[in-house]
C-alpha atoms as a PDB file:
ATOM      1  CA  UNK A   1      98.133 116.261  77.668  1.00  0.00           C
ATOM      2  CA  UNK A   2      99.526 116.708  81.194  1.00  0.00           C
ATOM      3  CA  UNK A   3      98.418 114.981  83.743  1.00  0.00           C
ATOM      4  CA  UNK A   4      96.416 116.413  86.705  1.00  0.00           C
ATOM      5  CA  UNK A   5      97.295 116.160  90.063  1.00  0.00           C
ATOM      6  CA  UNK A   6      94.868 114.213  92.643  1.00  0.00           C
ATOM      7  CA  UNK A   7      93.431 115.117  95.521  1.00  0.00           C
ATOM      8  CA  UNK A   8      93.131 113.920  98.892  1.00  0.00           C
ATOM      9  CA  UNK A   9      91.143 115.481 101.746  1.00  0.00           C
ATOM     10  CA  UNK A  10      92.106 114.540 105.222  1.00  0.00           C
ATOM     11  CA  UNK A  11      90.952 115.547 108.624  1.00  0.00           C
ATOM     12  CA  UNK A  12      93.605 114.966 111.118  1.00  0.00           C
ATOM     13  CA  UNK A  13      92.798 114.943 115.137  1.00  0.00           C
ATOM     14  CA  UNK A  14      96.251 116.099 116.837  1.00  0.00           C
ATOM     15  CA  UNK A  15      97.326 115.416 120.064  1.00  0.00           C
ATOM     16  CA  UNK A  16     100.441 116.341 120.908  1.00  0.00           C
ATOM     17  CA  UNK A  17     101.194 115.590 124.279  1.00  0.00           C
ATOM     18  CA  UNK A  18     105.411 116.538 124.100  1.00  0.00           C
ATOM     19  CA  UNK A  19     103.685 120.417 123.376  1.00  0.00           C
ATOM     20  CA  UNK A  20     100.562 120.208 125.037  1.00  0.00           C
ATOM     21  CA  UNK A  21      98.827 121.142 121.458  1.00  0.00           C
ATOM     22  CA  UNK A  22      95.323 119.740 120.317  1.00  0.00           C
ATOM     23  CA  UNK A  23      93.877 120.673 117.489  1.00  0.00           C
ATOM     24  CA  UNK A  24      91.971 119.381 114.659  1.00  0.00           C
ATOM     25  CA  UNK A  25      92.893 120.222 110.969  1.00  0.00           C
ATOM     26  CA  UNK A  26      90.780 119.762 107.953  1.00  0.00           C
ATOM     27  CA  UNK A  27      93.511 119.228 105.247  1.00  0.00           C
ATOM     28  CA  UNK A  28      93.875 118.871 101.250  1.00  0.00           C
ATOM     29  CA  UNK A  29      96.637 117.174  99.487  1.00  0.00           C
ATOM     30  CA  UNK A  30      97.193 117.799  95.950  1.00  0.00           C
ATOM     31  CA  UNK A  31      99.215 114.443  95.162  1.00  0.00           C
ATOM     32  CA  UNK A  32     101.315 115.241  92.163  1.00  0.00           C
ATOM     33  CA  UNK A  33     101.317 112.980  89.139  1.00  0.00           C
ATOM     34  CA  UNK A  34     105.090 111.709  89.913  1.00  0.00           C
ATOM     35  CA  UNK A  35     104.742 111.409  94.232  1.00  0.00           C
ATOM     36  CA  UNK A  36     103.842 108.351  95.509  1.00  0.00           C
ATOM     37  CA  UNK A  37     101.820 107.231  98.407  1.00  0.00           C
ATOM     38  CA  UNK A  38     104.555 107.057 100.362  1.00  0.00           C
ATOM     39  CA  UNK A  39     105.924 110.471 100.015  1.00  0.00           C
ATOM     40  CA  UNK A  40     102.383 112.068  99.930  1.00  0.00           C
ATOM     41  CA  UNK A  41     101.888 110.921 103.649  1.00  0.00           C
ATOM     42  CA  UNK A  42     104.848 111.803 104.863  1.00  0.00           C
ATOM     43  CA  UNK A  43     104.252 115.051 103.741  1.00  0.00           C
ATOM     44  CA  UNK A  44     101.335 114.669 105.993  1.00  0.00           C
ATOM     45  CA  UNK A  45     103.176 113.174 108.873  1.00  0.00           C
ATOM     46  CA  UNK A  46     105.935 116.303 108.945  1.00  0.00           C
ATOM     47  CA  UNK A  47     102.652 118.502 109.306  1.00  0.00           C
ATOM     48  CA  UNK A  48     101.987 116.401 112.133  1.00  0.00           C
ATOM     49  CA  UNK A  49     105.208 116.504 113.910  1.00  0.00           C
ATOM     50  CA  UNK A  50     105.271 120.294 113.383  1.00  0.00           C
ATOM     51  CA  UNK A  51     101.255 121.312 113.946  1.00  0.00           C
ATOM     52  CA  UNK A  52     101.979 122.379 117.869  1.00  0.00           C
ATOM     53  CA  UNK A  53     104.583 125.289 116.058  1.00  0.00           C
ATOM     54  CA  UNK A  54     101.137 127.179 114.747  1.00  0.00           C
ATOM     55  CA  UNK A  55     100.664 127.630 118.090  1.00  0.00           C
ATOM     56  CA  UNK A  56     104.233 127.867 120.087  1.00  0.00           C
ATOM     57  CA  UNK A  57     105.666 130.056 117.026  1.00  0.00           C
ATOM     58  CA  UNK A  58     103.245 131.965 115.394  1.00  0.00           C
ATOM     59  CA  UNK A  59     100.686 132.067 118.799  1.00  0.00           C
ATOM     60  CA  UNK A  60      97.809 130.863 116.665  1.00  0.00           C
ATOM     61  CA  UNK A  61      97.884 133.175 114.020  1.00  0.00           C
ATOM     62  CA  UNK A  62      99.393 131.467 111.407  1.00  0.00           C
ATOM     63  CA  UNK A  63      99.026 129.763 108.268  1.00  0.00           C
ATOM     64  CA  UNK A  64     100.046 125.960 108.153  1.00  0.00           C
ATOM     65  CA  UNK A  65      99.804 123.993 104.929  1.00  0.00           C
ATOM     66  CA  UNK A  66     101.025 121.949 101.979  1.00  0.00           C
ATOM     67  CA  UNK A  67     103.001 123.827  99.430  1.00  0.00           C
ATOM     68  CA  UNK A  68     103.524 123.070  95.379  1.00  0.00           C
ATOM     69  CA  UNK A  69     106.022 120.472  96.649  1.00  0.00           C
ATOM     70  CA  UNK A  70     106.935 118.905  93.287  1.00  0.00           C
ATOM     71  CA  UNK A  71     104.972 121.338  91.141  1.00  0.00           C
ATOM     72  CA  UNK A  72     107.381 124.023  92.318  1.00  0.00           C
ATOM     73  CA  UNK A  73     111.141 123.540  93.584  1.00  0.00           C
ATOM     74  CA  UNK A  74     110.896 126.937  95.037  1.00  0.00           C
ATOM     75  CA  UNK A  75     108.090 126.442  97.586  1.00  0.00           C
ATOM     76  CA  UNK A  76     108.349 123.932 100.363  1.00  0.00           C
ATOM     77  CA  UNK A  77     106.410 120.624 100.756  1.00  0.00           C
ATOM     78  CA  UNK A  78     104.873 122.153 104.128  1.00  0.00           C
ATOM     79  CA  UNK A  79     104.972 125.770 105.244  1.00  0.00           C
ATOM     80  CA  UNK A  80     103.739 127.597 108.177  1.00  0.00           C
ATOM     81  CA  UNK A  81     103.624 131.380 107.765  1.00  0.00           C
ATOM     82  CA  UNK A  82     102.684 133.984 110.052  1.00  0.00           C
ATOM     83  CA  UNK A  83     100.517 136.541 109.900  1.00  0.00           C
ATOM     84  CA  UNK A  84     102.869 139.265 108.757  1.00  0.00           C
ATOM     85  CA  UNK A  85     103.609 136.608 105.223  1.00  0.00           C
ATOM     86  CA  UNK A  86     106.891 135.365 106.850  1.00  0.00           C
ATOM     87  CA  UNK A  87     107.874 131.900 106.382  1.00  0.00           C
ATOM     88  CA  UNK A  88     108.463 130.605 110.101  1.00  0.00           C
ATOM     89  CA  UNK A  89     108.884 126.630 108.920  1.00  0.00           C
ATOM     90  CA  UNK A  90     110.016 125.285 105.587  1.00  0.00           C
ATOM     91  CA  UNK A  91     109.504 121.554 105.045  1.00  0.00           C
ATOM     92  CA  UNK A  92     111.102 119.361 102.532  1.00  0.00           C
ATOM     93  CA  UNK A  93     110.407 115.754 101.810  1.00  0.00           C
ATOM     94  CA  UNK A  94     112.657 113.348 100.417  1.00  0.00           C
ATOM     95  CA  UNK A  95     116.041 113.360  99.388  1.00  0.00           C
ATOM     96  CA  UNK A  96     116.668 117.207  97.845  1.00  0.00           C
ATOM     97  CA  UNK A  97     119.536 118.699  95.934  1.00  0.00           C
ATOM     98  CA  UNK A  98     122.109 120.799  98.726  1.00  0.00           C
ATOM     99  CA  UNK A  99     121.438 124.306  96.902  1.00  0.00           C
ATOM    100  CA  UNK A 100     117.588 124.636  97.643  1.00  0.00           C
ATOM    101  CA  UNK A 101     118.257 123.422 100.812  1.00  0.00           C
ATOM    102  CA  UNK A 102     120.573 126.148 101.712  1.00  0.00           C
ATOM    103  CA  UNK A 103     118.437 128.890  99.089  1.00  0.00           C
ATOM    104  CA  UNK A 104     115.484 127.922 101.809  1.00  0.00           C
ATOM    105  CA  UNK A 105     117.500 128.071 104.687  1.00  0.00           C
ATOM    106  CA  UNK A 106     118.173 131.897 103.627  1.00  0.00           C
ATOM    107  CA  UNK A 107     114.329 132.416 103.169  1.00  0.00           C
ATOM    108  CA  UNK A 108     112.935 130.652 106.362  1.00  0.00           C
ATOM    109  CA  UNK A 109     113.589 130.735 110.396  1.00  0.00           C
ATOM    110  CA  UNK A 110     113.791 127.224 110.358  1.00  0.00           C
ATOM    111  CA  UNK A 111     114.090 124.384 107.592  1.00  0.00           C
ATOM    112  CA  UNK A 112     113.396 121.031 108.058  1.00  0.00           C
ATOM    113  CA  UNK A 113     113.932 118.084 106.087  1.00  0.00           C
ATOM    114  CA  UNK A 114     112.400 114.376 106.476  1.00  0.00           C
ATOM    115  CA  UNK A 115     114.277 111.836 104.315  1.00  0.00           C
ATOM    116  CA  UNK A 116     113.019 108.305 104.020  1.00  0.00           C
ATOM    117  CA  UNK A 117     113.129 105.224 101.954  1.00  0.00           C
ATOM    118  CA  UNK A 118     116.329 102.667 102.276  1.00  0.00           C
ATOM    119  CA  UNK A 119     118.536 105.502  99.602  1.00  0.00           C
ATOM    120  CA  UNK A 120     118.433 107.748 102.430  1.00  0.00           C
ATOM    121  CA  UNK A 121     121.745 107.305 104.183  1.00  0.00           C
ATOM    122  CA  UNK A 122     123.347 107.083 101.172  1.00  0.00           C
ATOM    123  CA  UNK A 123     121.725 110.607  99.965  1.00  0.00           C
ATOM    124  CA  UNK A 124     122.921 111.964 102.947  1.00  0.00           C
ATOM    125  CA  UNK A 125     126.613 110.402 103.343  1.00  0.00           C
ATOM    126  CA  UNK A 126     126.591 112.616 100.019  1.00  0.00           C
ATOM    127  CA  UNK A 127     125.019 115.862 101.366  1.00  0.00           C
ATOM    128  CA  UNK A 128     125.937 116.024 104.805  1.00  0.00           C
ATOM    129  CA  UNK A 129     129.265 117.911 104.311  1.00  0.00           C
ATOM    130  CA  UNK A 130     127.554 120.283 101.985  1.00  0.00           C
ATOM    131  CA  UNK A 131     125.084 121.403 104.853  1.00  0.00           C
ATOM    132  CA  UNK A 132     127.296 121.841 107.749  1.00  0.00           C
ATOM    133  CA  UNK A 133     127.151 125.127 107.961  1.00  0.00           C
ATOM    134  CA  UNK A 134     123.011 126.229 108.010  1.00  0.00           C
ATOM    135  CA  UNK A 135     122.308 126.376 111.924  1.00  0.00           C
ATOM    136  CA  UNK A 136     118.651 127.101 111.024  1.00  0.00           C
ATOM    137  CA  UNK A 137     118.303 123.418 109.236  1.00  0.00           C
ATOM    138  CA  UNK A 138     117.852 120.009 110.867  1.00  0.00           C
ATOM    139  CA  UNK A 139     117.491 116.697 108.542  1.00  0.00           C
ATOM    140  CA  UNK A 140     115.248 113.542 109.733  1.00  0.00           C
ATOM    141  CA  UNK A 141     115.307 110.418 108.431  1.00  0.00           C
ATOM    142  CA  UNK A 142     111.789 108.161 108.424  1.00  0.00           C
ATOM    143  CA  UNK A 143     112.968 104.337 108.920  1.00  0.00           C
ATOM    144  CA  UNK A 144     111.577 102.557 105.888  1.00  0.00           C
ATOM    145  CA  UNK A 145     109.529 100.447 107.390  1.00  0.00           C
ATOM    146  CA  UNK A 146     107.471 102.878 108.770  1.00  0.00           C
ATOM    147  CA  UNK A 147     107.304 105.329 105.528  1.00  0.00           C
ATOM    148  CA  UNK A 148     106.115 102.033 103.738  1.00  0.00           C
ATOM    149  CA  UNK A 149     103.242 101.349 106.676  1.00  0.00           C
ATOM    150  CA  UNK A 150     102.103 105.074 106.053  1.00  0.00           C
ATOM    151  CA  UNK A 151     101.500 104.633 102.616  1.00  0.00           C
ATOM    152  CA  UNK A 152      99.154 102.173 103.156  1.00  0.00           C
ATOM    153  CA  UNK A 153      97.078 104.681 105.551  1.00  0.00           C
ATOM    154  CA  UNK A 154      96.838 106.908 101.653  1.00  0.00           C
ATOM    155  CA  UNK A 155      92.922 106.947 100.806  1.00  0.00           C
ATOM    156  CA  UNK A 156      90.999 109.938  98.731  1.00  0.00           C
ATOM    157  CA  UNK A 157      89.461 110.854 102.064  1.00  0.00           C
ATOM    158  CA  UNK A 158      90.907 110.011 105.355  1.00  0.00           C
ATOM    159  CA  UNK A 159      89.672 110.533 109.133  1.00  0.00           C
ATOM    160  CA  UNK A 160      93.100 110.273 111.091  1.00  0.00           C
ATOM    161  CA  UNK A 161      94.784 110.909 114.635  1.00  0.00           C
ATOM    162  CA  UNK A 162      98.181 111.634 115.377  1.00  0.00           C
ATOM    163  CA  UNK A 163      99.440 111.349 118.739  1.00  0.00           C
ATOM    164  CA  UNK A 164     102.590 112.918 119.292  1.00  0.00           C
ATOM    165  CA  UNK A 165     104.396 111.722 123.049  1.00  0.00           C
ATOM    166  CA  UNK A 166     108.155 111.153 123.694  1.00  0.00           C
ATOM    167  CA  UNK A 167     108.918 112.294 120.299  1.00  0.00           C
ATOM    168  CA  UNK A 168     106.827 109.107 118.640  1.00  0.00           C
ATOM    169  CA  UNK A 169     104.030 110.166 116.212  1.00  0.00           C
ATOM    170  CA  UNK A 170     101.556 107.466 116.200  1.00  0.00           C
ATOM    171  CA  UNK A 171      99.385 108.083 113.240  1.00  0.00           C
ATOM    172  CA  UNK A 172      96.213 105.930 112.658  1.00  0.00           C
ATOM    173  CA  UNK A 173      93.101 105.817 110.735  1.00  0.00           C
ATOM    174  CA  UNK A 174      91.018 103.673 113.787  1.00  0.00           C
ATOM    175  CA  UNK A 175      91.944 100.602 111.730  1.00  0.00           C
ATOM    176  CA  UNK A 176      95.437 100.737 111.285  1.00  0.00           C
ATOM    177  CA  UNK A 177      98.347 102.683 113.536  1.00  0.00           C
ATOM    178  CA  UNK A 178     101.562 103.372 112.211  1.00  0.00           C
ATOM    179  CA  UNK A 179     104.504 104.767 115.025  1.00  0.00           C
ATOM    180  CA  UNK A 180     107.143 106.995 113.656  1.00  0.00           C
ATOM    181  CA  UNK A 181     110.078 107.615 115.511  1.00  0.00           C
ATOM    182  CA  UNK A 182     112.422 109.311 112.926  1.00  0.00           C
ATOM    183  CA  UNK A 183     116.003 109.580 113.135  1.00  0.00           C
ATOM    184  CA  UNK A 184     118.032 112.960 113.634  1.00  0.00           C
ATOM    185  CA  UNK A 185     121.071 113.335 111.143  1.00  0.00           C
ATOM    186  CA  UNK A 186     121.510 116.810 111.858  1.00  0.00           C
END
């Protein structure tokens, strides 16, 4: 019998001073059987970084939101589509294999990936040269410590607020704050 995924609601309060965006976003997570904690809220945390693009891409009419992720290698972790169907944003999490990389890069105006965990540099010592040449793809890294502190923020149903200044996400839960300043590889 397969195992179903789980799911997490969050509503997420964004202020993102750097983009003068401010929104609120009632959110469900469908946390696959093999994701962690961890990745799951990263997942949330590159929506985060990337909410204020609804509006400074798409002009508000847009669709932004989780993809199959894991359930399906051919749609993104985090999308935002506007209203014509066309993928503006493709978001990856984690440490992915150079050809979807590049087969999203061809399907997307923009593809972003957010490694993390302490196998990141070497996962990307060992991509890098193999995505040189996408101009349309940039690749962050989450420092580990961090991605670790966000995991612990994971609960069935969360109340958060991400403040976004100086290219720092601070991402809390009114108990506990986690800052985010991730590192640009490409």
């Amino acid at each position: 019998m397969a195992l179903k995924s789980t799911i997490f609601k969050a509503a997420l309060q964004v202020a993102d001073i750097d983009n003068a965006y401010y929104a609120d976003h009632a959110l469900t997570l469908a946390r696959h059987p093999r994701e962690t904690a961890e990745r799951m809220m990263i997942r949330l945390a590159a929506l985060a970084f990337n909410a204020h693009q609804l509006q400074t891409v798409c002009n508000g009419d847009g669709t932004l939101g989780f993809g199959a992720g894991l359930s399906d290698p051919d749609d993104p972790d985090v999308y935002l589509r506007d209203f014509t169907g066309q993928t503006r944003l493709w978001i990856e999490v984690g440490q992915p294999e150079d050809k979807p990389v590049i087969k999203a890069c061809g399907k997307a105006d923009r593809v972003m990936v957010y490694c993390f965990n302490h196998a990141a540099e070497i996962w990307w010592r060992g991509i890098e040269n193999k995505l040189t040449r996408p101009q349309n793809l940039s690749v962050l890294r989450i420092p580990t410590q961090a991605s670790q502190a966000l995991a612990r923020l994971a609960q069935r149903s969360m109340q958060l607020q991400a403040t976004l200044q100086e290219g720092v996400l601070m991402l809390g839960d009114g108990t506990h704050t986690v800052d985010i300043e991730p590192v640009r590889l490409k």
